[in-house]
Protein backbone atom coordinates (compact mmCIF):
# COMPACT_ATOMS: atom_id res chain seq x y z
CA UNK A 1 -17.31 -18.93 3.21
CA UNK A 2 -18.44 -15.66 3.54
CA UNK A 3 -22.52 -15.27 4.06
CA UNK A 4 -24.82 -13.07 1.66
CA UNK A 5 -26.43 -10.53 4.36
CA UNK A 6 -28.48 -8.35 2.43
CA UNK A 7 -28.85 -7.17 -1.19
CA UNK A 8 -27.57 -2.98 -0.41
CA UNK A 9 -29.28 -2.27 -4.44
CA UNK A 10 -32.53 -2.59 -2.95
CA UNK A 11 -32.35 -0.79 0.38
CA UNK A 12 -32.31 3.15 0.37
CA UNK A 13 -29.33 5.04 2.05
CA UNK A 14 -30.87 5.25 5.88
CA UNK A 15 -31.33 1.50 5.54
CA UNK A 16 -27.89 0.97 4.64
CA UNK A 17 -27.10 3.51 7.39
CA UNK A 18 -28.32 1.52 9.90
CA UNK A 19 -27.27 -1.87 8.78
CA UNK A 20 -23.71 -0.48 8.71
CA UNK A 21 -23.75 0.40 12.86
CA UNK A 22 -24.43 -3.68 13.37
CA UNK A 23 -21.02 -3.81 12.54
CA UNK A 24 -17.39 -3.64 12.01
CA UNK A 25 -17.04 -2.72 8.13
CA UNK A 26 -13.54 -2.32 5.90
CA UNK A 27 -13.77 1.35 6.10
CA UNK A 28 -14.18 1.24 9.90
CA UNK A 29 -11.09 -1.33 10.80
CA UNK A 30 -8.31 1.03 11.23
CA UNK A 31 -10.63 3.28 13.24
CA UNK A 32 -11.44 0.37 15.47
CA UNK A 33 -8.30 -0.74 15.77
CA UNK A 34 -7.03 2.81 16.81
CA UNK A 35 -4.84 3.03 13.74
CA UNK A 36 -7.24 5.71 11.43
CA UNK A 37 -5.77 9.04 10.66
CA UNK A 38 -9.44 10.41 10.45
CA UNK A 39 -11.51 8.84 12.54
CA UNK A 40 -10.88 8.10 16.15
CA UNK A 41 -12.05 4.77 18.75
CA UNK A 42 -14.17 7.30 20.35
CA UNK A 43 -15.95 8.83 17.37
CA UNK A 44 -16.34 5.25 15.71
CA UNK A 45 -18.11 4.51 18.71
CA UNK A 46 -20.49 7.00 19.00
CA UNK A 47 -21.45 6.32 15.51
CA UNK A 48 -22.06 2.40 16.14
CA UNK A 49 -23.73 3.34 19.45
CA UNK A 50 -26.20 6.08 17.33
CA UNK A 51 -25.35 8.97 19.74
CA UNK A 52 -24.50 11.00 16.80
CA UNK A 53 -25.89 11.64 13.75
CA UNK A 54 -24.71 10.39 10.86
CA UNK A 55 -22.20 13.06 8.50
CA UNK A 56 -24.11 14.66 5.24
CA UNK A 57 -22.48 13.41 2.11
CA UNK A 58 -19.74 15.70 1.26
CA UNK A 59 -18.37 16.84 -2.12
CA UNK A 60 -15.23 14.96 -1.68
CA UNK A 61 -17.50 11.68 -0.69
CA UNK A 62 -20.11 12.40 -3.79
CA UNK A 63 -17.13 12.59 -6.34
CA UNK A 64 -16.13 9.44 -4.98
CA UNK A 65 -19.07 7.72 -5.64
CA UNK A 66 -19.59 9.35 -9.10
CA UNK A 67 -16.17 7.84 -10.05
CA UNK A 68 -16.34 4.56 -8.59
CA UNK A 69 -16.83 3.44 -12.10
CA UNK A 70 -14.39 5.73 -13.89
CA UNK A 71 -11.74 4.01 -11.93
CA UNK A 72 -13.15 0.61 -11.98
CA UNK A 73 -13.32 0.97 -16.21
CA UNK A 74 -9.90 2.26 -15.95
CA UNK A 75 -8.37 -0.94 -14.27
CA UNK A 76 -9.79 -3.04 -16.43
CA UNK A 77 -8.35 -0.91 -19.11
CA UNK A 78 -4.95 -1.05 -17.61
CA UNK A 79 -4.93 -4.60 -16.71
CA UNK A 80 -7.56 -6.66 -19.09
CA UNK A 81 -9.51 -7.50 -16.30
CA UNK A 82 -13.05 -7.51 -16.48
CA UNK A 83 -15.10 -6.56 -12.93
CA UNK A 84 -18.71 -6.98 -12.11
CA UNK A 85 -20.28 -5.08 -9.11
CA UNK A 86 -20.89 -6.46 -5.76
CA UNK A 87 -24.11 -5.45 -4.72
CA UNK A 88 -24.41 -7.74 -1.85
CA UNK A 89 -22.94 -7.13 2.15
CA UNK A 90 -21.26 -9.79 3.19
CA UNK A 91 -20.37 -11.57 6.91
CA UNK A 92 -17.92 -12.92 8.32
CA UNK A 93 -18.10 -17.08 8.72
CA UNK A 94 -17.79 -17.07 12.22
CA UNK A 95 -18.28 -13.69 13.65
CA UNK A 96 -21.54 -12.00 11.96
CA UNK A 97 -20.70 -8.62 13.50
CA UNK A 98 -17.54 -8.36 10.57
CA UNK A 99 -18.68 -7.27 7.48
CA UNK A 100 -17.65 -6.00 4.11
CA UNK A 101 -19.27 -3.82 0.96
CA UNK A 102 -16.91 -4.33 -2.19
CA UNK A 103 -16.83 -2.20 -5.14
CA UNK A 104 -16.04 -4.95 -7.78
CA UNK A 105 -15.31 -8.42 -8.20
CA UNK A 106 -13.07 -9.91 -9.89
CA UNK A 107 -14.26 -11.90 -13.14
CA UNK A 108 -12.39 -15.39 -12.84
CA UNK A 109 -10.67 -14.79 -9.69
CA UNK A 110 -11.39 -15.10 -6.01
CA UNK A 111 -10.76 -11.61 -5.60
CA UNK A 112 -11.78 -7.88 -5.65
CA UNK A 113 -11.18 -4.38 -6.14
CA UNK A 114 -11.68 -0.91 -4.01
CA UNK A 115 -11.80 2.13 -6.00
CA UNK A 116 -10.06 5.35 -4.44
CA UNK A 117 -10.24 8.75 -5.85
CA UNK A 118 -7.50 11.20 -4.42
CA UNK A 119 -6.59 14.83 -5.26
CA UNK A 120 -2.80 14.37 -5.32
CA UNK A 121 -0.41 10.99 -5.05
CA UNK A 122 2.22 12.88 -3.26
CA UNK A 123 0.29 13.62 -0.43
CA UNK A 124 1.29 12.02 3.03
CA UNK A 125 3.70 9.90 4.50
CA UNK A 126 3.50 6.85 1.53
CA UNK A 127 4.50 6.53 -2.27
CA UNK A 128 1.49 5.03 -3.93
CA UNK A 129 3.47 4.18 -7.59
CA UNK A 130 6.14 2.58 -5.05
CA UNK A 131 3.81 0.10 -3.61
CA UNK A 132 2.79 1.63 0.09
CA UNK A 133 -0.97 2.86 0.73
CA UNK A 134 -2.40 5.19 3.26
CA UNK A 135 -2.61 3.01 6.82
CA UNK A 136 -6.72 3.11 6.62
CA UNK A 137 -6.91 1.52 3.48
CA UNK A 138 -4.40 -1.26 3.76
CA UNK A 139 -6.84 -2.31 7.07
CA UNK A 140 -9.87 -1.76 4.68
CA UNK A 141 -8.34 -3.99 1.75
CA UNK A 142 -6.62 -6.75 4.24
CA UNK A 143 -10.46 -6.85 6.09
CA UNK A 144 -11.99 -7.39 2.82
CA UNK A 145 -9.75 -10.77 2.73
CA UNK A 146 -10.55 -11.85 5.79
CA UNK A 147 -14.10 -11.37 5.80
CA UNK A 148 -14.10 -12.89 2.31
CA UNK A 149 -11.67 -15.73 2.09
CA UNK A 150 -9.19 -14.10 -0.50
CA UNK A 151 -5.62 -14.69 -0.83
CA UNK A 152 -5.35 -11.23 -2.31
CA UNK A 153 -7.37 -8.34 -3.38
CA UNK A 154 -6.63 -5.28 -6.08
CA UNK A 155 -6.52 -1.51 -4.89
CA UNK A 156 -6.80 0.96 -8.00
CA UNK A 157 -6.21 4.76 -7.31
CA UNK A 158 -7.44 7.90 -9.37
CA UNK A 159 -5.85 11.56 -8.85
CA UNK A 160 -6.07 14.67 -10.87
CA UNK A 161 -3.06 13.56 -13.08
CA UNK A 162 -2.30 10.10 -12.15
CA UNK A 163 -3.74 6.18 -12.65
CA UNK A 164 -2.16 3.34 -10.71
CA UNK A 165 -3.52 0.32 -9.21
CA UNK A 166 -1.52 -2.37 -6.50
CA UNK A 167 -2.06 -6.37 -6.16
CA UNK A 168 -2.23 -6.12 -2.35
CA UNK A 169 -1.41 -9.75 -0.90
CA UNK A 170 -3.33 -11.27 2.02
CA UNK A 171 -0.77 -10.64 4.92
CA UNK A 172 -1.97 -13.57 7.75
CA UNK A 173 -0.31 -12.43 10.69
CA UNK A 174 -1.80 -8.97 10.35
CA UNK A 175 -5.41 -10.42 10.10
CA UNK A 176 -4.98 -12.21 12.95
CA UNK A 177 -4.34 -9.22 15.49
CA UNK A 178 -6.71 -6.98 13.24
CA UNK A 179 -9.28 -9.51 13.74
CA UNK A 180 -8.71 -9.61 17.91
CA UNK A 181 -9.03 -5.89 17.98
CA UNK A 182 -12.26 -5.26 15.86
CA UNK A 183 -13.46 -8.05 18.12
CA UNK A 184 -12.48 -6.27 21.24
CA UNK A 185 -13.43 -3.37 20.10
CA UNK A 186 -17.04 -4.60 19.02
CA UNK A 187 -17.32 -7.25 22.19
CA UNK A 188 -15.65 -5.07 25.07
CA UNK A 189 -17.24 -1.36 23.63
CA UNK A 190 -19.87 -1.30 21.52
CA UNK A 191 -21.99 -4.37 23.11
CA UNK A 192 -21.03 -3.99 26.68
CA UNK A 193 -21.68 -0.11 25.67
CA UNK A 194 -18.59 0.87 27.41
CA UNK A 195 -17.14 4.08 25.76
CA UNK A 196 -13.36 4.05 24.70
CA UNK A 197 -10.82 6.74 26.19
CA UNK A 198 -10.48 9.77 24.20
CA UNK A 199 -7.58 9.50 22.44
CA UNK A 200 -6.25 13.49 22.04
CA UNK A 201 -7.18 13.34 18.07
CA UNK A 202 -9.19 16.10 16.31
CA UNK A 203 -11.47 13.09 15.73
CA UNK A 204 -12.06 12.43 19.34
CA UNK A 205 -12.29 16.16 20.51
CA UNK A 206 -15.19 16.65 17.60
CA UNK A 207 -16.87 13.37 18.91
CA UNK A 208 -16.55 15.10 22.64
CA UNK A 209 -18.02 17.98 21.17
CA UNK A 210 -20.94 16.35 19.98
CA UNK A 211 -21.48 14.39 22.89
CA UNK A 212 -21.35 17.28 25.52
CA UNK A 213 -22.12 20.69 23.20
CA UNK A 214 -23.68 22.19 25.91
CA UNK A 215 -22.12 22.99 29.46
CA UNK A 216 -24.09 23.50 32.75
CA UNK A 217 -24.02 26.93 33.80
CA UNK A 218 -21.94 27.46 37.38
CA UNK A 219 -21.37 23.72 37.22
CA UNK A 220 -17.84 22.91 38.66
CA UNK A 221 -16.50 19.30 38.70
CA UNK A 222 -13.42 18.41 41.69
CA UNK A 223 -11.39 15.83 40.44
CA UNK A 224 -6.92 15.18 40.46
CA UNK A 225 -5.90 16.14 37.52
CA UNK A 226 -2.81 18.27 39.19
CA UNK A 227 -0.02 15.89 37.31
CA UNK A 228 -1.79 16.40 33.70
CA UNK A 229 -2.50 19.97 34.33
CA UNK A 230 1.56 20.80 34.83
CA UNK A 231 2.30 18.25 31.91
CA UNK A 232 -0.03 20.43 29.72
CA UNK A 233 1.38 23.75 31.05
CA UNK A 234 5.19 22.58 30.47
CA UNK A 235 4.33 21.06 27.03
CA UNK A 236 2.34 24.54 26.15
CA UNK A 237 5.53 26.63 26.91
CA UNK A 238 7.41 24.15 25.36
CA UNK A 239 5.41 24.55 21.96
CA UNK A 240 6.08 28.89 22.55
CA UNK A 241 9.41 28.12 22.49
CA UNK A 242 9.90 25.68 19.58
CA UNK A 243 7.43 28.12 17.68
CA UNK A 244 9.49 31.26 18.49
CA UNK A 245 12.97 29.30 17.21
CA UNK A 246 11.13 28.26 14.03
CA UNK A 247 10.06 31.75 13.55
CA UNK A 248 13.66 33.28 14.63
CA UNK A 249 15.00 31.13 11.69
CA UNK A 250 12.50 31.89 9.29
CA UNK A 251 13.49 35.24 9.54
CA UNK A 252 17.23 34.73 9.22
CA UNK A 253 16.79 32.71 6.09
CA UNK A 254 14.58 35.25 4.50
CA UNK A 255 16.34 38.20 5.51
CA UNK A 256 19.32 36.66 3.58
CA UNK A 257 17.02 35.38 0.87
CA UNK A 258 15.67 39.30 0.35
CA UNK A 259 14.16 38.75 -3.28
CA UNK A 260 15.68 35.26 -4.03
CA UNK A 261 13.07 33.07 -4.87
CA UNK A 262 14.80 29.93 -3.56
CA UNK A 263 17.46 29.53 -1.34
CA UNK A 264 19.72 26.13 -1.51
CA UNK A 265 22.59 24.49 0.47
CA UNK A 266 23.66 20.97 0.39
CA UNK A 267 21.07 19.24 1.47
CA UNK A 268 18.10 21.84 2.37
CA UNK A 269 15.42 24.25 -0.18
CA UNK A 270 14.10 27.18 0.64
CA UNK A 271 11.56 29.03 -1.16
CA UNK A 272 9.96 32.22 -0.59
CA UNK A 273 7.26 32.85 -3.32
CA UNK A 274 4.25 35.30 -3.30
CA UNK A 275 0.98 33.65 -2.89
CA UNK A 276 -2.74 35.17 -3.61
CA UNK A 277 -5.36 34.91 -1.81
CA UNK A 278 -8.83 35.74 -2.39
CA UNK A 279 -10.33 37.31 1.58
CA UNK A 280 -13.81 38.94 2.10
CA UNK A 281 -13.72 42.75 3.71
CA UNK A 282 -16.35 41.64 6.05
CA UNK A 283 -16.18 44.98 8.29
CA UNK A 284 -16.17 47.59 4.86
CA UNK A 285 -19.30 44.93 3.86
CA UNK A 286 -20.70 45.13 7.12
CA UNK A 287 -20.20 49.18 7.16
CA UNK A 288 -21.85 49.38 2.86
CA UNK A 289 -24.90 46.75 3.40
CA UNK A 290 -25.80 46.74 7.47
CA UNK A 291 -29.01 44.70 6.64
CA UNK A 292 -27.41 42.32 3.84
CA UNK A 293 -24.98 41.54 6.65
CA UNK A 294 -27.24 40.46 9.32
CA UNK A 295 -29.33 38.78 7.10
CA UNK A 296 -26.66 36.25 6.30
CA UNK A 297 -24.77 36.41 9.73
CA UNK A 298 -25.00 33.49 11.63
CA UNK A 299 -23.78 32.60 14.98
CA UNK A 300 -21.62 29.20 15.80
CA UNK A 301 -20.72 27.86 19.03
CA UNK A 302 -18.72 25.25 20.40
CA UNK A 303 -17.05 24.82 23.41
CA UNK A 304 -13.38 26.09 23.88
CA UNK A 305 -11.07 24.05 26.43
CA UNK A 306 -8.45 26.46 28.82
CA UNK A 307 -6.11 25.37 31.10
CA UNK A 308 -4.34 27.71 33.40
CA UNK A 309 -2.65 27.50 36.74
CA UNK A 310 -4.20 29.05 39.60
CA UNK A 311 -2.09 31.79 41.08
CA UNK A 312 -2.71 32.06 44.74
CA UNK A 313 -2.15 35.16 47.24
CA UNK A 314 0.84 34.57 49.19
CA UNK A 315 -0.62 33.90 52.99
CA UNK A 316 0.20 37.48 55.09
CA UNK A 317 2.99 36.85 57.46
């Protein structure tokens, strides 16, 4: 059984904050596992280990709380289920440092529900109304049985235009080597304070970033990285290339195209449609309102990675 940690209603959002880096929650399993499209090991880490701050609620993360209860009211709409919030984090039996935070219970079943909101079903490599969910939130949902007990759990999902929700089923042989890794993870990294790898993600490069903003002036570092330095050279011609070809055919097509608005053969769509966009003329603003201007300007930094090979003067004969 699952143990009661701590009653979230009554704590403000820093307290909560800080409870959350004691542990591994649903919404951090894929990233600990190395499976999250949006958050990396590395960054995870940083955030359990309180070297970064934590991120200001967005307007994408503030609509999703606002409509927590929209879509919890819809599904039991849709399904006659009645749901009662959950206002309590819970711990895993045997390993404390697993927890989970669920948006509903289930009244009359040993289960419960996460509410999603999402700007577009379409979106990715899944079909929601088929059955398959975004990687992240299958971990989340299948960590939510584990830490709790359940068989199974519901998932209900929001968009602009579209309601659907799934009966996800606890899947046994995926908890077991979920579990190993977000003990591994929590065990071998975060108490032993050993930092992962950087894995190459946007995630990872942004944790980087916040680690080391700042370089040392004249500081140079020796080290072998001669067989990663030519990998990265080859790969950046390679991506020249590919990106020339793509643009060579581009061309083609629309050149044949001329003021078609799609273009179709037996199994391929093109479509070349005029888009608006609304830009800013900062240079005629700049030129009209000099003080306006550098009022508002402000100046960001961050640090820019090169890589080039060093060319070398041939040694006089």
């Amino acid at each position: 059984m699952p143990k009661k940690i701590i009653n979230v209603k009554n704590i403000s959002r820093d307290e909560w904050l800080e409870i959350r880096r004691n542990s591994i929650g649903g919404s951090d399993s894929a990233s600990a596992c190395g499976q999250s499209p949006w958050k990396s090991e590395l960054e995870l880490w940083c955030e359990k280990m309180g070297l970064v701050p934590d991120k200001e609620t967005n307007e994408a993360m503030r609509r999703g709380t606002y409509l927590e209860e929209y879509v919890a009211e819809r599904f039991t709409e849709e399904t006659g289920k009645k749901v009662i919030r959950s206002n309590f984090m819970y711990a895993d039996d045997d390993f404390p440092c697993l927890t989970a935070n669920i948006d509903r219970l289930i009244v009359g079943e040993k289960a419960g529900l996460e509410c999603k909101t999402m700007n577009d079903f379409s979106s990715g490599d899944y079909d929601i109304e088929s059955g398959e969910i975004p990687t992240q939130y299958y971990y989340q949902v299948q960590h939510y049985m584990m830490v709790m007990g359940w068989e199974y759990m519901y998932i209900a999902f929001s968009s602009n235009f579209k309601f659907t929700w799934l009966k996800i089923d606890r899947n046994q042989e995926f908890i077991n080597s979920m579990r190993q890794k977000e003990l591994d993870f929590w065990y071998n990294h975060v108490v032993k304070k050993v930092r992962p790898e950087s894995d190459g993600s946007d995630s990872a490069m942004e944790a980087l970033i916040r680690l080391y903003p700042n370089e040392t002036p004249d500081s140079v570092i020796h080290f072998d990285f001669e067989a990663l330095g030519k990998r990265y050279i080859e790969l950046n011609d390679l991506a020249n290339r590919v990106k020339a070809e793509k643009d060579e055919i581009r061309g083609k097509i629309c050149d044949t195209m001329q003021d078609a608005e799609l273009g179709l053969s037996d199994n391929y769509k093109a479509s070349w449609k005029t888009q608006q966009k609304n830009s800013f003329d900062t240079k005629r603003f700049k030129a009209d309102h000099p003080d306006l201007y550098e009022a508002y300007s402000t100046v960001n930094s961050t640090r820019v990675f090169r890589l080039n090979q060093i060319k070398r003067k041939e040694e006089s004969k």
